[in-house]
PDB file of N, CA and C in Angstrom:
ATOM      1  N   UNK A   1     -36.762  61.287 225.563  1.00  0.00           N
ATOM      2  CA  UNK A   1     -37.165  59.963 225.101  1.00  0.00           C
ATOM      3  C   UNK A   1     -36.667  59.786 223.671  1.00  0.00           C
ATOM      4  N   UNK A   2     -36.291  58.581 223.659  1.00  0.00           N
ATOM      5  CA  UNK A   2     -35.215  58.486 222.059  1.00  0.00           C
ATOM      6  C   UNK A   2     -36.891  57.788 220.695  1.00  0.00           C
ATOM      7  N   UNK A   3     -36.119  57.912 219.984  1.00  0.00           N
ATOM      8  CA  UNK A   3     -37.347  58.064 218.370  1.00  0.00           C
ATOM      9  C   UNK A   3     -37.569  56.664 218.698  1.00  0.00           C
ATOM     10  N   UNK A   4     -37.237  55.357 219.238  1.00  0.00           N
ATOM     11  CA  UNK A   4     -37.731  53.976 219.058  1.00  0.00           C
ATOM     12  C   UNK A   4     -38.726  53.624 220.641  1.00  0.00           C
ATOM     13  N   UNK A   5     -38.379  54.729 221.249  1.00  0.00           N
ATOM     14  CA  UNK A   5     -38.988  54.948 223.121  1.00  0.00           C
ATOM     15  C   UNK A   5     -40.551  55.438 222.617  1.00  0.00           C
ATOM     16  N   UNK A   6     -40.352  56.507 221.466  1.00  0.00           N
ATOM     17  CA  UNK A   6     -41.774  57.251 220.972  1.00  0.00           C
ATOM     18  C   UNK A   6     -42.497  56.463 220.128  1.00  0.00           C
ATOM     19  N   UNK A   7     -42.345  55.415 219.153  1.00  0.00           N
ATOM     20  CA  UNK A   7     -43.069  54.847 218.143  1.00  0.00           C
ATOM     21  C   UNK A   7     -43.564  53.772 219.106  1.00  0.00           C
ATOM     22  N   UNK A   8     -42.750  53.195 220.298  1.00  0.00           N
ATOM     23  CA  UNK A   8     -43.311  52.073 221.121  1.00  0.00           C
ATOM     24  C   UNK A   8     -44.409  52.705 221.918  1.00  0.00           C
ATOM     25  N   UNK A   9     -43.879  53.916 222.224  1.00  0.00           N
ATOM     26  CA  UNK A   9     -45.377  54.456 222.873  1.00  0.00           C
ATOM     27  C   UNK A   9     -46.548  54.552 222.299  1.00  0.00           C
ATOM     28  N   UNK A  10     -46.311  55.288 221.066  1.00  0.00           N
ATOM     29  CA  UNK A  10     -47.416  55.480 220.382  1.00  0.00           C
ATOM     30  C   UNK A  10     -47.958  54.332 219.641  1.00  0.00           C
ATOM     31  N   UNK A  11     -47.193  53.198 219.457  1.00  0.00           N
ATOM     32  CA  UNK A  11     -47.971  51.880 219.365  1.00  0.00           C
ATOM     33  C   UNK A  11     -48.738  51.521 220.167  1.00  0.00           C
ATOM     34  N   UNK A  12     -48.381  51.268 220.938  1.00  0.00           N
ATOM     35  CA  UNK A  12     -48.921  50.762 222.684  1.00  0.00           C
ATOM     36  C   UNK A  12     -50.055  51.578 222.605  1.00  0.00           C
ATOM     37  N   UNK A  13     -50.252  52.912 222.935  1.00  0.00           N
ATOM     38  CA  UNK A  13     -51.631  53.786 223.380  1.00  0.00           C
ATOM     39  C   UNK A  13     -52.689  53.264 222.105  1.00  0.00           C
ATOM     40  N   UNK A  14     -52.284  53.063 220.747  1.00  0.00           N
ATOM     41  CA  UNK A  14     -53.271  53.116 219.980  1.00  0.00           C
ATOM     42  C   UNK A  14     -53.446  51.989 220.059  1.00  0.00           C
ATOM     43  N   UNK A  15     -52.802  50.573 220.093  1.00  0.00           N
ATOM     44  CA  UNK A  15     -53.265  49.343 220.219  1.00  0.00           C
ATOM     45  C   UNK A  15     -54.372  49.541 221.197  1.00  0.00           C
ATOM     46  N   UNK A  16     -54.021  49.913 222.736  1.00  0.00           N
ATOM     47  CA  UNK A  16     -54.660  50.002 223.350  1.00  0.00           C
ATOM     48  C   UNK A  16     -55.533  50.488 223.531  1.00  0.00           C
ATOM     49  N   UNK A  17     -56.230  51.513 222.694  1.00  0.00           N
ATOM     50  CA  UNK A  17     -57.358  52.027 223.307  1.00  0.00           C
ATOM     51  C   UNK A  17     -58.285  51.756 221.649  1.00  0.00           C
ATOM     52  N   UNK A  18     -57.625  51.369 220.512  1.00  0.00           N
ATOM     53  CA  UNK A  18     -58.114  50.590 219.650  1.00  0.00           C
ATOM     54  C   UNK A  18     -59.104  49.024 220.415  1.00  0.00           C
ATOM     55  N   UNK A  19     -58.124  48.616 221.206  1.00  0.00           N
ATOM     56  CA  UNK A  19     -58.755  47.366 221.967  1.00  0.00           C
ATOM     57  C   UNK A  19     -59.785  47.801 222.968  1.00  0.00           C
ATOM     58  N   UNK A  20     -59.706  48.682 223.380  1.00  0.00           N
ATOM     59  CA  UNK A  20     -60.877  49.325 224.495  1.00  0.00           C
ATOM     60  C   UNK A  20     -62.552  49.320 223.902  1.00  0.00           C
ATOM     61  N   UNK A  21     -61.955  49.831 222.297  1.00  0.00           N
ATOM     62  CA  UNK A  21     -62.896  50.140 222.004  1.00  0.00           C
ATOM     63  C   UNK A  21     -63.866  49.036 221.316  1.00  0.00           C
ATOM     64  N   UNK A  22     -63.228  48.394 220.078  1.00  0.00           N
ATOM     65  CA  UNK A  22     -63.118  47.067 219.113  1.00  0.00           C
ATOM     66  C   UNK A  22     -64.040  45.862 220.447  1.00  0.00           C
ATOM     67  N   UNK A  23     -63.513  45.844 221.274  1.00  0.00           N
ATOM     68  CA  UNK A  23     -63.774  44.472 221.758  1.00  0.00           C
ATOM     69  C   UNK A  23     -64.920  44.891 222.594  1.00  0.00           C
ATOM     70  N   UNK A  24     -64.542  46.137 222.956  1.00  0.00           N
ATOM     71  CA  UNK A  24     -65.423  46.573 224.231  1.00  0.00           C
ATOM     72  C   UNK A  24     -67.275  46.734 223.307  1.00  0.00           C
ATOM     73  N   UNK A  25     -67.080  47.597 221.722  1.00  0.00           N
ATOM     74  CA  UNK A  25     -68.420  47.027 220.862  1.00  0.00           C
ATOM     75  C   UNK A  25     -68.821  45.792 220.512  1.00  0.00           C
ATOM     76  N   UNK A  26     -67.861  45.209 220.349  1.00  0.00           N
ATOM     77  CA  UNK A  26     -68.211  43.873 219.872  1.00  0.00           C
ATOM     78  C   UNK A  26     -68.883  43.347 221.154  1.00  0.00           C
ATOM     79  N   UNK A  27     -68.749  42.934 222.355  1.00  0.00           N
ATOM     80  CA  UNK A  27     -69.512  42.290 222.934  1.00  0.00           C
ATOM     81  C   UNK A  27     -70.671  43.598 223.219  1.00  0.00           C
ATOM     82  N   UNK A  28     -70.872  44.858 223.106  1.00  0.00           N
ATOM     83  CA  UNK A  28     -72.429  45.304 223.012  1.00  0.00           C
ATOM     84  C   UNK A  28     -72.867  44.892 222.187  1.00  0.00           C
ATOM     85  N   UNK A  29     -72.164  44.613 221.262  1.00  0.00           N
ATOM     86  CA  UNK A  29     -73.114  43.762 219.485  1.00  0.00           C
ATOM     87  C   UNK A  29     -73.266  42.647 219.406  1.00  0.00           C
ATOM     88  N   UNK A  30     -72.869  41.742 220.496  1.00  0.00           N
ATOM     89  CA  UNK A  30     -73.615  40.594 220.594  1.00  0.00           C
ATOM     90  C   UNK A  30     -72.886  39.214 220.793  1.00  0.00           C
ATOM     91  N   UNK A  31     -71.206  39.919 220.556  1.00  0.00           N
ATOM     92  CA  UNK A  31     -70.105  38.735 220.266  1.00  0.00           C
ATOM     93  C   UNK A  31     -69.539  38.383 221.767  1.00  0.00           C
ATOM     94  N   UNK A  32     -69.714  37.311 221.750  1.00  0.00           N
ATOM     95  CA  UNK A  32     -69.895  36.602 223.437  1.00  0.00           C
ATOM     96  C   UNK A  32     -68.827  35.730 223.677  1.00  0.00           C
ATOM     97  N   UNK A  33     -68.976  34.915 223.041  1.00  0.00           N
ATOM     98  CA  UNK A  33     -67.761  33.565 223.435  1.00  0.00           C
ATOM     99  C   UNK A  33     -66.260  34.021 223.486  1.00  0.00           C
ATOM    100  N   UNK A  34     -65.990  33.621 224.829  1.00  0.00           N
ATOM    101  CA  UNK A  34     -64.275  34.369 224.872  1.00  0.00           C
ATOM    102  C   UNK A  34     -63.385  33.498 223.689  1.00  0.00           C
ATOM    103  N   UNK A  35     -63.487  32.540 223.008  1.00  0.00           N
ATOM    104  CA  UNK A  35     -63.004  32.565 221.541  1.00  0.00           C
ATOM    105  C   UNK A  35     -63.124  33.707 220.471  1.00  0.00           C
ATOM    106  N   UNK A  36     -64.371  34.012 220.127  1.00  0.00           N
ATOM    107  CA  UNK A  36     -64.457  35.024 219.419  1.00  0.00           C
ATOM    108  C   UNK A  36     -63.927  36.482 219.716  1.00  0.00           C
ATOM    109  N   UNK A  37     -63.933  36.541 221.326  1.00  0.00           N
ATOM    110  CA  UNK A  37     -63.336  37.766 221.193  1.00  0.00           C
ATOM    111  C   UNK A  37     -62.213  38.261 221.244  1.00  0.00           C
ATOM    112  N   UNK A  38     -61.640  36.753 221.518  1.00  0.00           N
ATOM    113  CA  UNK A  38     -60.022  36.547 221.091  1.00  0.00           C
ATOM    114  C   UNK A  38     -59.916  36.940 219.818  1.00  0.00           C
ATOM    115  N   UNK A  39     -60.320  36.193 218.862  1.00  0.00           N
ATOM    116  CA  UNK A  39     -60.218  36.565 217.612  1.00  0.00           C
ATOM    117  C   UNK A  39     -60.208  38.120 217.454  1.00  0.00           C
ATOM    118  N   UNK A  40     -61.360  38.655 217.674  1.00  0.00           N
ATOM    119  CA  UNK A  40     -61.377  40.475 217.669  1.00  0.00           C
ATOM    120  C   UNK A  40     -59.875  41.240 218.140  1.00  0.00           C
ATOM    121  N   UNK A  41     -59.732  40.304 219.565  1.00  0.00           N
ATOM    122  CA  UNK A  41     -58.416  41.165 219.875  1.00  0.00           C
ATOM    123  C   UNK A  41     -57.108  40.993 219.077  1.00  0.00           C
ATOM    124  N   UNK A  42     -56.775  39.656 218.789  1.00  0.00           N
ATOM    125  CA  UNK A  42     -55.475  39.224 217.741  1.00  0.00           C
ATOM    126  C   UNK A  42     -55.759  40.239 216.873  1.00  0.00           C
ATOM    127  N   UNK A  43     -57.179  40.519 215.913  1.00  0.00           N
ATOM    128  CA  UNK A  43     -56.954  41.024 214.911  1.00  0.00           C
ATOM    129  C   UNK A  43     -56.543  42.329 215.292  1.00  0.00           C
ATOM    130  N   UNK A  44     -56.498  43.034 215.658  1.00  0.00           N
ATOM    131  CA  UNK A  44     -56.291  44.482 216.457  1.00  0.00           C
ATOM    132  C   UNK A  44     -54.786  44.539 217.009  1.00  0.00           C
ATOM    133  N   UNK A  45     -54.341  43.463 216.481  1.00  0.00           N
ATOM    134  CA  UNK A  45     -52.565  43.159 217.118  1.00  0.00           C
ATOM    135  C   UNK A  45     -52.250  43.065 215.990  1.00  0.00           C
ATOM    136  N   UNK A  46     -52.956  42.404 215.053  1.00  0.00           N
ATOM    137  CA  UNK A  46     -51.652  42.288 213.554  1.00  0.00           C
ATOM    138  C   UNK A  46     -52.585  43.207 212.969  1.00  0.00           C
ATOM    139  N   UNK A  47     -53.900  44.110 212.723  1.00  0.00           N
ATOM    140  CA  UNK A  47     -53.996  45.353 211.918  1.00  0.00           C
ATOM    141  C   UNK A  47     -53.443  46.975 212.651  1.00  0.00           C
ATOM    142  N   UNK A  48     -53.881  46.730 213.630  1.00  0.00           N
ATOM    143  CA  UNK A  48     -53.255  48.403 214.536  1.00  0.00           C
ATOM    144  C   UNK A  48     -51.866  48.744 214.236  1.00  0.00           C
ATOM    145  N   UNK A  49     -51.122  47.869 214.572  1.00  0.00           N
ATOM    146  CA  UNK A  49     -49.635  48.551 214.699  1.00  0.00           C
ATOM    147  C   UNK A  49     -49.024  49.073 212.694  1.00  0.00           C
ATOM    148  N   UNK A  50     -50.042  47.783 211.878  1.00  0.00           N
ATOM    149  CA  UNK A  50     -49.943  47.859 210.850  1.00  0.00           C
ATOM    150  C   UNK A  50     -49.991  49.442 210.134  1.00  0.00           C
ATOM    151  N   UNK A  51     -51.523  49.733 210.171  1.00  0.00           N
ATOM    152  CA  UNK A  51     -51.920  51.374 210.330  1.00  0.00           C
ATOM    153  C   UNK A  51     -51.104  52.085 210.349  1.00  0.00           C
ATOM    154  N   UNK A  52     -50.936  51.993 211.882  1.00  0.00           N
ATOM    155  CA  UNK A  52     -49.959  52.798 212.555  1.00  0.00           C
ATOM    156  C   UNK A  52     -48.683  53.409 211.824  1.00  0.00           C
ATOM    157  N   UNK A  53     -47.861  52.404 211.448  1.00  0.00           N
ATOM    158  CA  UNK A  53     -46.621  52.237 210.937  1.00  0.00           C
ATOM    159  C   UNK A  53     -46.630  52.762 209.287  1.00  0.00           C
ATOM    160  N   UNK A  54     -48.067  52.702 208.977  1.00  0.00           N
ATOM    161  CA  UNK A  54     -47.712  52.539 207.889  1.00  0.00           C
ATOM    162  C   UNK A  54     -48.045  54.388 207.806  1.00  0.00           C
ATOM    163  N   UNK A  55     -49.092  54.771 208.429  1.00  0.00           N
ATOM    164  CA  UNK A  55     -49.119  56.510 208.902  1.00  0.00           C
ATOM    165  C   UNK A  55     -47.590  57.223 209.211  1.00  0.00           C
ATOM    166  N   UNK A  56     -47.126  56.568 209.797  1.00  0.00           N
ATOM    167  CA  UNK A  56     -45.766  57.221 210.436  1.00  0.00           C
ATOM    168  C   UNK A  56     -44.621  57.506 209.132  1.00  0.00           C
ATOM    169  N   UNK A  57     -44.615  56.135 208.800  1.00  0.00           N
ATOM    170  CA  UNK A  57     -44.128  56.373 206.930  1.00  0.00           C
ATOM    171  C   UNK A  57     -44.378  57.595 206.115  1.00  0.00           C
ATOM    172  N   UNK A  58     -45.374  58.036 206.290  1.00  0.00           N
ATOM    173  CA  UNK A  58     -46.030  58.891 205.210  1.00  0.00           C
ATOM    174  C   UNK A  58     -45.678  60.379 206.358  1.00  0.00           C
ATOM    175  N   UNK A  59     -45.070  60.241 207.266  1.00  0.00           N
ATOM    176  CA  UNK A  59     -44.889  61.343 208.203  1.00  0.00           C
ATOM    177  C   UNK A  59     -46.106  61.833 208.609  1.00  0.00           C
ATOM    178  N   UNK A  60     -46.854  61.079 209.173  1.00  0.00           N
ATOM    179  CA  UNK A  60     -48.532  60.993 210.097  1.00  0.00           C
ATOM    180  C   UNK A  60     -48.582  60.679 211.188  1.00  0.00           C
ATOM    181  N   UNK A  61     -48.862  60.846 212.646  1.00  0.00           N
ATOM    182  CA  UNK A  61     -49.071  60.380 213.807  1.00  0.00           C
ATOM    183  C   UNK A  61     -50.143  61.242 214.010  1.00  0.00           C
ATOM    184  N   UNK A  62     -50.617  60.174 215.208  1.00  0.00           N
ATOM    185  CA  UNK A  62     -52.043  60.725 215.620  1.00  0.00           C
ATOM    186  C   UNK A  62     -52.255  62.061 216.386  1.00  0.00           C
ATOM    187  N   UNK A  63     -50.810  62.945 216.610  1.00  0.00           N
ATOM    188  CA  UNK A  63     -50.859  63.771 217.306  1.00  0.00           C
ATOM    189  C   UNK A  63     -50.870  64.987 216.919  1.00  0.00           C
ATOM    190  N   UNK A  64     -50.873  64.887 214.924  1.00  0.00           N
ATOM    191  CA  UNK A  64     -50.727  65.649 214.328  1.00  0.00           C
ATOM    192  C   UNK A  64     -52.095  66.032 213.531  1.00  0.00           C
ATOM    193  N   UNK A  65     -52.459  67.291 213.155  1.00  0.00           N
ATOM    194  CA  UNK A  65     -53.724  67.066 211.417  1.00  0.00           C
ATOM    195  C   UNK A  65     -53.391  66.626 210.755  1.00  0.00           C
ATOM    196  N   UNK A  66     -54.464  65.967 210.241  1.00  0.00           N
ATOM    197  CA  UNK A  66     -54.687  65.072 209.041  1.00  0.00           C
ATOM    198  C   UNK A  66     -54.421  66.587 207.813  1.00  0.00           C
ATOM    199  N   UNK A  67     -52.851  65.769 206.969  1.00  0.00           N
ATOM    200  CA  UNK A  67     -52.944  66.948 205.927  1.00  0.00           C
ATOM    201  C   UNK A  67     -53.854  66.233 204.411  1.00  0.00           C
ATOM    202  N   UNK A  68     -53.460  66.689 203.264  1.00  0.00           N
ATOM    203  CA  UNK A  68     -54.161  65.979 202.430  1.00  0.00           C
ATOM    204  C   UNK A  68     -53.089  65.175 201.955  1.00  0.00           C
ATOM    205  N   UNK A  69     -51.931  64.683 202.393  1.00  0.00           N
ATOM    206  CA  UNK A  69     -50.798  63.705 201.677  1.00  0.00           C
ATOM    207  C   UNK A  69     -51.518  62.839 202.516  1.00  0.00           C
ATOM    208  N   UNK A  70     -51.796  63.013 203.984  1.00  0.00           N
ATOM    209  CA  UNK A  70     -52.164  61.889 205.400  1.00  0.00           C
ATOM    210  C   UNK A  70     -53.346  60.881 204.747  1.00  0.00           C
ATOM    211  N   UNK A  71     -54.586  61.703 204.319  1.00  0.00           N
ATOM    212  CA  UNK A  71     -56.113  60.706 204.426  1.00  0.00           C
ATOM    213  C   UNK A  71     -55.689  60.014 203.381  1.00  0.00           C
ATOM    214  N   UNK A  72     -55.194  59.881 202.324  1.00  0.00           N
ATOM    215  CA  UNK A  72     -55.376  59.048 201.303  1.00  0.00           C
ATOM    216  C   UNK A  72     -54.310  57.740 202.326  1.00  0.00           C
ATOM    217  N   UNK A  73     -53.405  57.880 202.737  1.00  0.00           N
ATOM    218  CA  UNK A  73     -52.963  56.937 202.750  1.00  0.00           C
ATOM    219  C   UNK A  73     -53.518  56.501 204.129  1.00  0.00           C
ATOM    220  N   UNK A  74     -53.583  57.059 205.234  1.00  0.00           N
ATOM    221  CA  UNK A  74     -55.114  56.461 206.423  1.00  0.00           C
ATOM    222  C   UNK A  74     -56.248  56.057 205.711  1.00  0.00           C
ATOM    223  N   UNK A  75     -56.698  56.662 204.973  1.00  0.00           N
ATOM    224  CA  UNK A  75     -58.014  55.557 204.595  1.00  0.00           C
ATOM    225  C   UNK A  75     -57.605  53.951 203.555  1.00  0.00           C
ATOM    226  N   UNK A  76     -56.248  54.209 202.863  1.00  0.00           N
ATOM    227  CA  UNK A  76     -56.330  53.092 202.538  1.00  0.00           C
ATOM    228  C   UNK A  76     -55.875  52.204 203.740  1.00  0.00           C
ATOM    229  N   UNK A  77     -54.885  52.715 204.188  1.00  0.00           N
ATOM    230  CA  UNK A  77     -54.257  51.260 205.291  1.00  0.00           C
ATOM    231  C   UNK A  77     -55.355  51.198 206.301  1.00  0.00           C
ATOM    232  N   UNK A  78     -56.714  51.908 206.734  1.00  0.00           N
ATOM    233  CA  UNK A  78     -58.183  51.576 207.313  1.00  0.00           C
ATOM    234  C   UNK A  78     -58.865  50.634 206.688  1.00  0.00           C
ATOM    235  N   UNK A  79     -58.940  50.813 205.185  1.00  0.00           N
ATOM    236  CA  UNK A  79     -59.639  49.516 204.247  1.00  0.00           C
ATOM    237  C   UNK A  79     -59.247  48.851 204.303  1.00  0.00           C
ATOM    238  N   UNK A  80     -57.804  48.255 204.229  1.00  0.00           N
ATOM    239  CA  UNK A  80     -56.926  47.048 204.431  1.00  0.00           C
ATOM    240  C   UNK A  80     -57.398  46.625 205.690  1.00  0.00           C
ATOM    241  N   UNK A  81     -57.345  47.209 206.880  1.00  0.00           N
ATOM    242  CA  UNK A  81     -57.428  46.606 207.952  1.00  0.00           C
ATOM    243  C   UNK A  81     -58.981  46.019 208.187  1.00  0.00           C
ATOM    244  N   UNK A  82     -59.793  46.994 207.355  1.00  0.00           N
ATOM    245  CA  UNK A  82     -61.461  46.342 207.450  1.00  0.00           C
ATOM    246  C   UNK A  82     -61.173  45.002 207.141  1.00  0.00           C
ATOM    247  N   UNK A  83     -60.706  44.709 205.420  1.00  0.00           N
ATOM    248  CA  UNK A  83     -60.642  43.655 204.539  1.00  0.00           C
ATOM    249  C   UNK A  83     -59.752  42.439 205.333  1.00  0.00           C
ATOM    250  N   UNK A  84     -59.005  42.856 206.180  1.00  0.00           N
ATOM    251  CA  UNK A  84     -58.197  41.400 206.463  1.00  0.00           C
ATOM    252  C   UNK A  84     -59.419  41.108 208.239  1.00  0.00           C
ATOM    253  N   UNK A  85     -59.452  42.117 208.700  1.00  0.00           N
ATOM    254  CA  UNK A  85     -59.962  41.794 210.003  1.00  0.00           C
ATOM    255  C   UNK A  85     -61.777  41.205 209.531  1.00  0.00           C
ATOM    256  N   UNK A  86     -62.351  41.530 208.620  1.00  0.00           N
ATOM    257  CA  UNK A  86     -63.134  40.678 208.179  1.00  0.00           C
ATOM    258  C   UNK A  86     -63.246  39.582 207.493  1.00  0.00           C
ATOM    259  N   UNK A  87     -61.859  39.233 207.254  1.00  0.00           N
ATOM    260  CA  UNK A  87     -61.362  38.106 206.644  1.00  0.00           C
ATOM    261  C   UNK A  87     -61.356  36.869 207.763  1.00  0.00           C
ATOM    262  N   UNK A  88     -60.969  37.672 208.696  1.00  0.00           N
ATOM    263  CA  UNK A  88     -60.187  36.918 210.078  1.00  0.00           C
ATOM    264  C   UNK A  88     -61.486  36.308 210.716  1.00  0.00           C
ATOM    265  N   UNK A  89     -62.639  37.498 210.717  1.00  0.00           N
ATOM    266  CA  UNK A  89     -63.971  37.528 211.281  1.00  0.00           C
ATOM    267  C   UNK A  89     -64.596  36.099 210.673  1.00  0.00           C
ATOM    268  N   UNK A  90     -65.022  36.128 209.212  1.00  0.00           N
ATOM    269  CA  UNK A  90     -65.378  35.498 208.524  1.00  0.00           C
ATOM    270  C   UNK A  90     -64.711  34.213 208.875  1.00  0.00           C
ATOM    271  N   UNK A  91     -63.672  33.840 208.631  1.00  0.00           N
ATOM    272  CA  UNK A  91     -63.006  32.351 208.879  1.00  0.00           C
ATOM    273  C   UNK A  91     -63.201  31.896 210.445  1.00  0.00           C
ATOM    274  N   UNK A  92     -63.068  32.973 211.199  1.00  0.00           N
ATOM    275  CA  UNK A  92     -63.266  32.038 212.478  1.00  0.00           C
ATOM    276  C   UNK A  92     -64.898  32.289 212.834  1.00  0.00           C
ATOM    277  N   UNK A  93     -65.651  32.612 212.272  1.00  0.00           N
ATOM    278  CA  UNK A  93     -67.505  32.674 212.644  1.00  0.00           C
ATOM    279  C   UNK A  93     -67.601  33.402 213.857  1.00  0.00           C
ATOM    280  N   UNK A  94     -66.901  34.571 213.845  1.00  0.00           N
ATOM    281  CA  UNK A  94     -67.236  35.356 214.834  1.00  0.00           C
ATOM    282  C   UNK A  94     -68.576  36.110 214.952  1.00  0.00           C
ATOM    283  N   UNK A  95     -69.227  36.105 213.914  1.00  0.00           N
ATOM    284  CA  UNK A  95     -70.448  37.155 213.644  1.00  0.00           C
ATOM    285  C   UNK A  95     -71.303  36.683 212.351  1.00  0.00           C
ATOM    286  N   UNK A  96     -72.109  36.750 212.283  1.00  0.00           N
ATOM    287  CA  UNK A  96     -72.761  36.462 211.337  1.00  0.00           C
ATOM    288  C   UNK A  96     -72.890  36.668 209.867  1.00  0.00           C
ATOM    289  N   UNK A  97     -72.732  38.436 210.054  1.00  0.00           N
ATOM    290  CA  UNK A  97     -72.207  39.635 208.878  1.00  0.00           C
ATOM    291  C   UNK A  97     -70.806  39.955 208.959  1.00  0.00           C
ATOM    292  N   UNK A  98     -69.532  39.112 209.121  1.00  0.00           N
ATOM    293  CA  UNK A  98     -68.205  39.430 209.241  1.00  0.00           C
ATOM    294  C   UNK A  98     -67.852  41.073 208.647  1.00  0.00           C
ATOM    295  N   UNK A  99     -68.126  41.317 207.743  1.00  0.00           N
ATOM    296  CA  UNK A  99     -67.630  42.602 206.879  1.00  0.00           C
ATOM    297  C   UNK A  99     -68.166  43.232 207.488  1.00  0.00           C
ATOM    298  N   UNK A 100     -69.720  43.461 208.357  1.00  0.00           N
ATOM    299  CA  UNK A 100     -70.488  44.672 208.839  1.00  0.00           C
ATOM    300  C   UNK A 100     -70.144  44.615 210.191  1.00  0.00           C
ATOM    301  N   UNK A 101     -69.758  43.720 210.757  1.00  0.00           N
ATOM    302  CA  UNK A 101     -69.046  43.701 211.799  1.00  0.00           C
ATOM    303  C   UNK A 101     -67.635  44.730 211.593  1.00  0.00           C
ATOM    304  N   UNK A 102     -66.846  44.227 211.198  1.00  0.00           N
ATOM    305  CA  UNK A 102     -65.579  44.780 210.842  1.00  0.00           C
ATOM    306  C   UNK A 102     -65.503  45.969 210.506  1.00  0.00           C
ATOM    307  N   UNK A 103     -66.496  46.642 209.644  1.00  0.00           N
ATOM    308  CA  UNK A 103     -66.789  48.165 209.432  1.00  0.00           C
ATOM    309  C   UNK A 103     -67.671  48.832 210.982  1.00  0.00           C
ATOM    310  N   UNK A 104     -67.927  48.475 211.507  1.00  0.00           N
ATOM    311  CA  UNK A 104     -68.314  49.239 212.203  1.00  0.00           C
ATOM    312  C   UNK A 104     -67.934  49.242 213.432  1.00  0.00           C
ATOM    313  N   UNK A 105     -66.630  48.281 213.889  1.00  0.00           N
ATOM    314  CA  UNK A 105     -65.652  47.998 214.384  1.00  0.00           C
ATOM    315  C   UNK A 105     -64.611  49.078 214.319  1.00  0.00           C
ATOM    316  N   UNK A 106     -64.584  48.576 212.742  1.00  0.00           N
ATOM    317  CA  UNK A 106     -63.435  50.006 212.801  1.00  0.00           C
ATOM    318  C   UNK A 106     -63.848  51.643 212.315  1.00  0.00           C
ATOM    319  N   UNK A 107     -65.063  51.793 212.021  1.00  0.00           N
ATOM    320  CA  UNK A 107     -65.450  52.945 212.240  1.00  0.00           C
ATOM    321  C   UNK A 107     -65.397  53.489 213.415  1.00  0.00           C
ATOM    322  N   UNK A 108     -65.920  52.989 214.167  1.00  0.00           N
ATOM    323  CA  UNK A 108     -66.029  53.604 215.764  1.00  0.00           C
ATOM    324  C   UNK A 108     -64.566  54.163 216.308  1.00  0.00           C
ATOM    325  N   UNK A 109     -63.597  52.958 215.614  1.00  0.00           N
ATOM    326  CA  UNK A 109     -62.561  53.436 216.502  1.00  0.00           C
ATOM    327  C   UNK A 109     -61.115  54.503 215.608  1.00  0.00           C
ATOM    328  N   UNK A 110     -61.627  54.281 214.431  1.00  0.00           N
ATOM    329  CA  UNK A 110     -61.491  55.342 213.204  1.00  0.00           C
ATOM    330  C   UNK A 110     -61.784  56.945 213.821  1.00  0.00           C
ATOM    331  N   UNK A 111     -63.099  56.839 214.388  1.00  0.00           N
ATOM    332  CA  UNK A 111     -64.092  58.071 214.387  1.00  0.00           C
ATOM    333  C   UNK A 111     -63.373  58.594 215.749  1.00  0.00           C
ATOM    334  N   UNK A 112     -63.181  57.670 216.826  1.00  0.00           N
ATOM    335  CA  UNK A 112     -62.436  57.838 218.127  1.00  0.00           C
ATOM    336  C   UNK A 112     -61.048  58.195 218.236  1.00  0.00           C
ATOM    337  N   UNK A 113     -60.162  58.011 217.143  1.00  0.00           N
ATOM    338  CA  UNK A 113     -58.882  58.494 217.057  1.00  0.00           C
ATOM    339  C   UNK A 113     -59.021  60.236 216.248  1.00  0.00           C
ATOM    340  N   UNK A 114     -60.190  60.066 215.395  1.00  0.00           N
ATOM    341  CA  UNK A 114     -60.057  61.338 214.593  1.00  0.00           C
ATOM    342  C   UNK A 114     -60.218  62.477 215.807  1.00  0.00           C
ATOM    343  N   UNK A 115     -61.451  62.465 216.399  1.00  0.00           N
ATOM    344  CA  UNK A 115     -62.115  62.992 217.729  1.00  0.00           C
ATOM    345  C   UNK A 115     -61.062  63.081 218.386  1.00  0.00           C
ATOM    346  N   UNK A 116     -59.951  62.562 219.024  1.00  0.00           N
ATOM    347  CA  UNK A 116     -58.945  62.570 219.823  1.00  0.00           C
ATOM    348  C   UNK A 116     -58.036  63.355 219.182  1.00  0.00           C
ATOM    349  N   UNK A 117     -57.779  63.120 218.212  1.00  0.00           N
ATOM    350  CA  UNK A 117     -56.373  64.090 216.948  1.00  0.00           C
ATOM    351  C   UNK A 117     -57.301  65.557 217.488  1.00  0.00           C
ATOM    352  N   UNK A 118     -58.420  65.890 217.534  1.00  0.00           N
ATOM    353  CA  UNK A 118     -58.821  67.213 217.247  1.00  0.00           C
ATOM    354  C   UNK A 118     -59.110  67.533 218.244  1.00  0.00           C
ATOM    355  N   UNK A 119     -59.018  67.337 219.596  1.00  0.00           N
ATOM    356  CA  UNK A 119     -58.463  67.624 221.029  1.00  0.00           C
ATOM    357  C   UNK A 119     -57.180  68.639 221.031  1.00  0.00           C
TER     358      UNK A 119
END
């Protein structure tokens, strides 16, 4: 498989199971209207691959340990993605607490990729 066959993959799986997870809490937490959970999913299309890409830069994929060059730059491009996907939250009234939404959104699925790396 050629190096642009592997980054599409590994986009794809993490979008995807980023979305499994993101949308799949959000409606246990209460977010109902298939508008809003549109919103949840877009955001998970323009922050995931973002992450992603921006890990791979720093020579990071999820298939590897987290060294200590990796977390600094995963936790910032994680804060970014809190800050805009609660941005996104906030403007379209998806939730009440947009930001506590969004953190615990992406904690879960933060916590679910780490858990998976250590498989």
């Amino acid at each position: 498989m050629g190096e642009m066959a592997r980054l599409v993959a590994v986009l794809a799986t993490t979008l995807s199971l980023t979305m499994v997870i993101e949308v799949g809490l959000a409606v246990a937490l209460g977010v109902r209207g298939w508008r809003e959970l549109l919103v949840v999913a877009l955001a998970q299309v323009v922050t995931n691959p973002s992450v992603e890409l921006v890990c791979l830069l720093v020579g990071w994929s999820p298939h590897l340990p987290l060294t200590v060059t990796a977390w600094p730059c995963l936790l910032s491009a994680e804060l970014m993605a809190w800050l805009a996907e609660a941005l996104l939250y906030g403007y379209a009234h998806v939730w009440r607490r947009p930001w506590v939404l969004s953190a615990i959104l992406n904690l879960a699925s933060f916590g679910f990729g780490i858990l998976l790396g250590l498989l």
